[in-house]
N, C-alpha and C. Protein backbone atom coordinates (compact mmCIF):
# COMPACT_ATOMS: atom_id res chain seq x y z
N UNK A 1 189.67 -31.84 3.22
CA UNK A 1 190.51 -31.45 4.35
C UNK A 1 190.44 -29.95 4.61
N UNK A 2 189.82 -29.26 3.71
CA UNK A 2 190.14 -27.91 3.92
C UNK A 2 188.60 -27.20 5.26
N UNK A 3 187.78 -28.05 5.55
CA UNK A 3 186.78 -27.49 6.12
C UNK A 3 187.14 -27.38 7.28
N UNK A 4 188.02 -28.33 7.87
CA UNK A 4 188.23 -28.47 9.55
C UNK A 4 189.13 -27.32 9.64
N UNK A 5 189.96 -26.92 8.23
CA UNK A 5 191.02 -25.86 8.61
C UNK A 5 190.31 -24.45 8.75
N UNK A 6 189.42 -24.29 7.70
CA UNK A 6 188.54 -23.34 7.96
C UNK A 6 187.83 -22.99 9.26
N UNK A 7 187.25 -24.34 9.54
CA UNK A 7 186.58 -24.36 10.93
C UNK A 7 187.46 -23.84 12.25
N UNK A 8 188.67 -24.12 12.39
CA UNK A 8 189.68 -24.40 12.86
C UNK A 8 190.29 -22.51 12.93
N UNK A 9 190.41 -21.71 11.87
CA UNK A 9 190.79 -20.46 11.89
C UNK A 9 189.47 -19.76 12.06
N UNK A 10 188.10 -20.10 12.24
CA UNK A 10 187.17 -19.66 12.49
C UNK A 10 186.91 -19.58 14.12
N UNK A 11 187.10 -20.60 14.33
CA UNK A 11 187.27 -20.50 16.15
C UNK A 11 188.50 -20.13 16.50
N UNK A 12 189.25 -19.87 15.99
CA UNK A 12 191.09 -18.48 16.49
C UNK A 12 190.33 -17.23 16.44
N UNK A 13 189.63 -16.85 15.45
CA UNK A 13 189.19 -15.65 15.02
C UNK A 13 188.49 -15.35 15.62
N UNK A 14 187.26 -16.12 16.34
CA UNK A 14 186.21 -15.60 17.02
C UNK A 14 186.79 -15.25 18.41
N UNK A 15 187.67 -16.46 18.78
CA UNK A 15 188.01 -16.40 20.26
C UNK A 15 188.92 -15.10 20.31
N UNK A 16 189.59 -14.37 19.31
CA UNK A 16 190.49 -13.49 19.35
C UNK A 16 189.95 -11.67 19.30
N UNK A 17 188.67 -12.55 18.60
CA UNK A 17 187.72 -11.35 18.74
C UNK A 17 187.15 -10.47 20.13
N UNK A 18 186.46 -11.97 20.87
CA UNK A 18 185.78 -12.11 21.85
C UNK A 18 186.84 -11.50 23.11
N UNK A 19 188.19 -11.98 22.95
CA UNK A 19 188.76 -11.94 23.92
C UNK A 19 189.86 -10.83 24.14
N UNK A 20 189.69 -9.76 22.87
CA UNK A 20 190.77 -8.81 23.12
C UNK A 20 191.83 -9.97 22.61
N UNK A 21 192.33 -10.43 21.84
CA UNK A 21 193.64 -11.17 21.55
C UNK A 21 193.97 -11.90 22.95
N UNK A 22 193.01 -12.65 23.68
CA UNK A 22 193.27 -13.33 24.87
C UNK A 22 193.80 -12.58 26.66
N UNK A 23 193.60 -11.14 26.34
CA UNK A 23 193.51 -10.24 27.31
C UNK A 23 192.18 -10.21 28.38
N UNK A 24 191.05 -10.72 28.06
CA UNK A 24 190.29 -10.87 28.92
C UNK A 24 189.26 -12.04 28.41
N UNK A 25 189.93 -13.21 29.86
CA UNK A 25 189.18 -14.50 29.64
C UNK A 25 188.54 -14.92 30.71
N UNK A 26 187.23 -15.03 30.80
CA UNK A 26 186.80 -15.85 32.17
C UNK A 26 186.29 -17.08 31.64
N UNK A 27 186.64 -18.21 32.78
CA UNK A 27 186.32 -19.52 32.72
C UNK A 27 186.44 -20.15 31.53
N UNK A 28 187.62 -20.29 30.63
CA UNK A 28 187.90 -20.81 29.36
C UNK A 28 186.42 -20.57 28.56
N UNK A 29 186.28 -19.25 28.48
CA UNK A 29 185.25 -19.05 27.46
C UNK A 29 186.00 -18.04 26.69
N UNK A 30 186.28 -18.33 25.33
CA UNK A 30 186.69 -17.84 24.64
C UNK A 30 185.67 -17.18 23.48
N UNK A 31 184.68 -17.79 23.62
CA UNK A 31 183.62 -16.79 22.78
C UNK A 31 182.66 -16.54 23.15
N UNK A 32 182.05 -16.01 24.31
CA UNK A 32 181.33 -15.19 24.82
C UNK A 32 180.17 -15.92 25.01
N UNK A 33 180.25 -17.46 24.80
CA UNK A 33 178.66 -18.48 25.04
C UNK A 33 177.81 -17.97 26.26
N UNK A 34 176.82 -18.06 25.70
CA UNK A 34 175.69 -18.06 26.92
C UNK A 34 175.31 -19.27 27.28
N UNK A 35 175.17 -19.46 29.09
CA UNK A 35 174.52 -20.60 28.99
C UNK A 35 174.85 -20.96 30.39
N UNK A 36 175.42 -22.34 30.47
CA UNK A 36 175.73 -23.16 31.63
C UNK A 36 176.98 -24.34 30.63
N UNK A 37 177.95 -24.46 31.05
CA UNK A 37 179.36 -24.97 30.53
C UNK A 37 179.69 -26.10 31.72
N UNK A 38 180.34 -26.70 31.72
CA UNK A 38 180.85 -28.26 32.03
C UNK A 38 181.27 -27.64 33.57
N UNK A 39 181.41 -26.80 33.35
CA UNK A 39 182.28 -26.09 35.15
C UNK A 39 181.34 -25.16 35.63
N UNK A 40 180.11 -24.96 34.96
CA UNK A 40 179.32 -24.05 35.24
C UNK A 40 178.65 -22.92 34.54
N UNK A 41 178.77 -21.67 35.81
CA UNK A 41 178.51 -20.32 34.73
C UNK A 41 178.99 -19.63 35.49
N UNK A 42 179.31 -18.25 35.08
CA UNK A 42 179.70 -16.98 36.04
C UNK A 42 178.16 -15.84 35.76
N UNK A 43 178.06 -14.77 36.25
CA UNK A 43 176.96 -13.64 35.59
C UNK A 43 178.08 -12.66 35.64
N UNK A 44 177.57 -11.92 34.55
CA UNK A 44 177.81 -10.50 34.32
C UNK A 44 176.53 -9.41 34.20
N UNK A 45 176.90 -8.27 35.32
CA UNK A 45 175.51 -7.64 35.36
C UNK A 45 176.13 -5.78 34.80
N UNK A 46 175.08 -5.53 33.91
CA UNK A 46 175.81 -4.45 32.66
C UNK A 46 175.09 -3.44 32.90
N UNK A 47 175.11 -2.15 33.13
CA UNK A 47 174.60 -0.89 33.49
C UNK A 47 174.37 -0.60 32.19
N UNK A 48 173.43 0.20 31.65
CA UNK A 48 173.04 0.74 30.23
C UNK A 48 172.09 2.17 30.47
N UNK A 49 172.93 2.72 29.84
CA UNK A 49 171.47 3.97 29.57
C UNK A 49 170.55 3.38 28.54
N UNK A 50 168.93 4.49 29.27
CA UNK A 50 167.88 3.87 28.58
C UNK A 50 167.18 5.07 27.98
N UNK A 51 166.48 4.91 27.26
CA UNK A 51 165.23 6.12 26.73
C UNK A 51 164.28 5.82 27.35
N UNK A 52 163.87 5.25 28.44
CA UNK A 52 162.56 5.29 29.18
C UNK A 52 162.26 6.42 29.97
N UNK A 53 161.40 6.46 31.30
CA UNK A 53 160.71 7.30 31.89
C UNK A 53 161.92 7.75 32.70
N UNK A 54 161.90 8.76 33.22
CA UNK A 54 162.83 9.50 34.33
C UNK A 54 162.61 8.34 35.89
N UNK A 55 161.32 7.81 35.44
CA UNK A 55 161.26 6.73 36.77
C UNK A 55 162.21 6.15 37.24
N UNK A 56 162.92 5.55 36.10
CA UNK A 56 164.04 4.26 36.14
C UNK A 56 165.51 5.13 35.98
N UNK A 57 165.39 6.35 35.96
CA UNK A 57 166.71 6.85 35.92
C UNK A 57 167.57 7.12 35.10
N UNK A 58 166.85 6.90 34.11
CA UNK A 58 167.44 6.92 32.24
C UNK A 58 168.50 5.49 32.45
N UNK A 59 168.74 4.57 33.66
CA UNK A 59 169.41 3.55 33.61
C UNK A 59 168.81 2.06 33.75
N UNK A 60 169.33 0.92 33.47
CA UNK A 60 168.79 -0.26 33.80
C UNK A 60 169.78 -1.34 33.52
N UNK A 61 169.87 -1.97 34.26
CA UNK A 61 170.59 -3.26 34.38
C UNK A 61 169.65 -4.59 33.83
N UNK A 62 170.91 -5.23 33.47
CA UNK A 62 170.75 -6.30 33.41
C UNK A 62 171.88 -7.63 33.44
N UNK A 63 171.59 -8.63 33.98
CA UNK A 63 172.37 -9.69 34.60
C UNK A 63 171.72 -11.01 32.95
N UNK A 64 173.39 -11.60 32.68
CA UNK A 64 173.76 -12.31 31.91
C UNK A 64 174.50 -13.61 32.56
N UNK A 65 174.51 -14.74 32.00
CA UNK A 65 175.17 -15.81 32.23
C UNK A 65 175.82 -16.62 30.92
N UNK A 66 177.11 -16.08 31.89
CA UNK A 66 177.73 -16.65 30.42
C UNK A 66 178.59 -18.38 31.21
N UNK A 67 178.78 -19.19 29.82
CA UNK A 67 179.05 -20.45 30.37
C UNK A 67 180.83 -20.30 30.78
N UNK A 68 181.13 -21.53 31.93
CA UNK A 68 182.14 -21.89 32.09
C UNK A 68 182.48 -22.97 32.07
N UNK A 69 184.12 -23.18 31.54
CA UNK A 69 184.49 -24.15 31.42
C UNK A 69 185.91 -25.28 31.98
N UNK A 70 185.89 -26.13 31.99
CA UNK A 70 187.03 -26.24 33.42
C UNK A 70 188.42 -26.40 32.10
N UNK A 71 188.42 -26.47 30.89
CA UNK A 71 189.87 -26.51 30.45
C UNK A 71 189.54 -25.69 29.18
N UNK A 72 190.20 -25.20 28.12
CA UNK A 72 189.79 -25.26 26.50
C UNK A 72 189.11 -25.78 25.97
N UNK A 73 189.95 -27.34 26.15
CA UNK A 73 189.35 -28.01 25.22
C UNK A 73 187.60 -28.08 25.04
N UNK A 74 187.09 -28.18 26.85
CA UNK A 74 186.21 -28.30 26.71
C UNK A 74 185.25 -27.16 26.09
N UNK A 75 185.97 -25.98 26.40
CA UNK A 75 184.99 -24.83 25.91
C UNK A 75 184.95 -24.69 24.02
N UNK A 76 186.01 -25.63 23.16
CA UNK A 76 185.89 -25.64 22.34
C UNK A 76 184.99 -26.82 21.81
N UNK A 77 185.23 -27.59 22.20
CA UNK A 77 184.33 -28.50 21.84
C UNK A 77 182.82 -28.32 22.28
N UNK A 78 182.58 -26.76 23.18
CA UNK A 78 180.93 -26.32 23.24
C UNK A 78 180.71 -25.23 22.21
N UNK A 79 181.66 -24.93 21.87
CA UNK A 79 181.69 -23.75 20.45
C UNK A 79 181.15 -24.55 19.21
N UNK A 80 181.95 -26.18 19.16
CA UNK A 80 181.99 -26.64 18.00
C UNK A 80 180.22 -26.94 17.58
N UNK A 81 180.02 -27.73 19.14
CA UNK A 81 178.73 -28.09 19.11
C UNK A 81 177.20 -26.97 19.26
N UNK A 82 177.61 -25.56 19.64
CA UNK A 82 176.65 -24.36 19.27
C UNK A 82 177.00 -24.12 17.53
N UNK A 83 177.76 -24.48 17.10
CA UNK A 83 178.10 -24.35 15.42
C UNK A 83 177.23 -25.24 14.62
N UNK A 84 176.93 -26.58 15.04
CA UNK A 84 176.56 -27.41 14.07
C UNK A 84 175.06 -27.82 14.54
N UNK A 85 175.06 -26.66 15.51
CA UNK A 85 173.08 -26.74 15.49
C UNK A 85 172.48 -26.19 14.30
């Protein structure tokens, strides 16, 4: 009995990580999955300085897709199942 509890404070922890203590959540993703989720996806596109050529501006973007999900549950039960790959 003790693994599901483990498992169980392992996904509080991550999601609490991920989320600022639940201060910033999009689309019941609580841990930052990449992908495509039961409700979809959203993108996030991230400005970064670079060490490349002065060409590019010392900057560069790049666009991410992270998954969404239409309740919790479901976004936990896509956590559970990226776990036991």
């Amino acid at each position: 009995m003790k693994a599901p509890i483990a498992a169980a404070k392992t996904c509080l922890g991550e999601a609490a990580v991920y989320t600022g203590f639940g201060k910033f959540v999009l689309g019941n993703n609580y841990w930052g999955l990449r992908g495509q989720g039961d409700a979809g996806y959203y993108t996030i596109t991230r400005v970064y300085r670079t060490t490349g050529t002065a060409k590019d501006g010392g900057y560069a973007a790049k666009t991410e897709k992270f998954a969404k999900f239409s309740s919790i549950d479901a976004g936990v039960r896509a956590w559970i199942k990226g776990k036991l790959r």
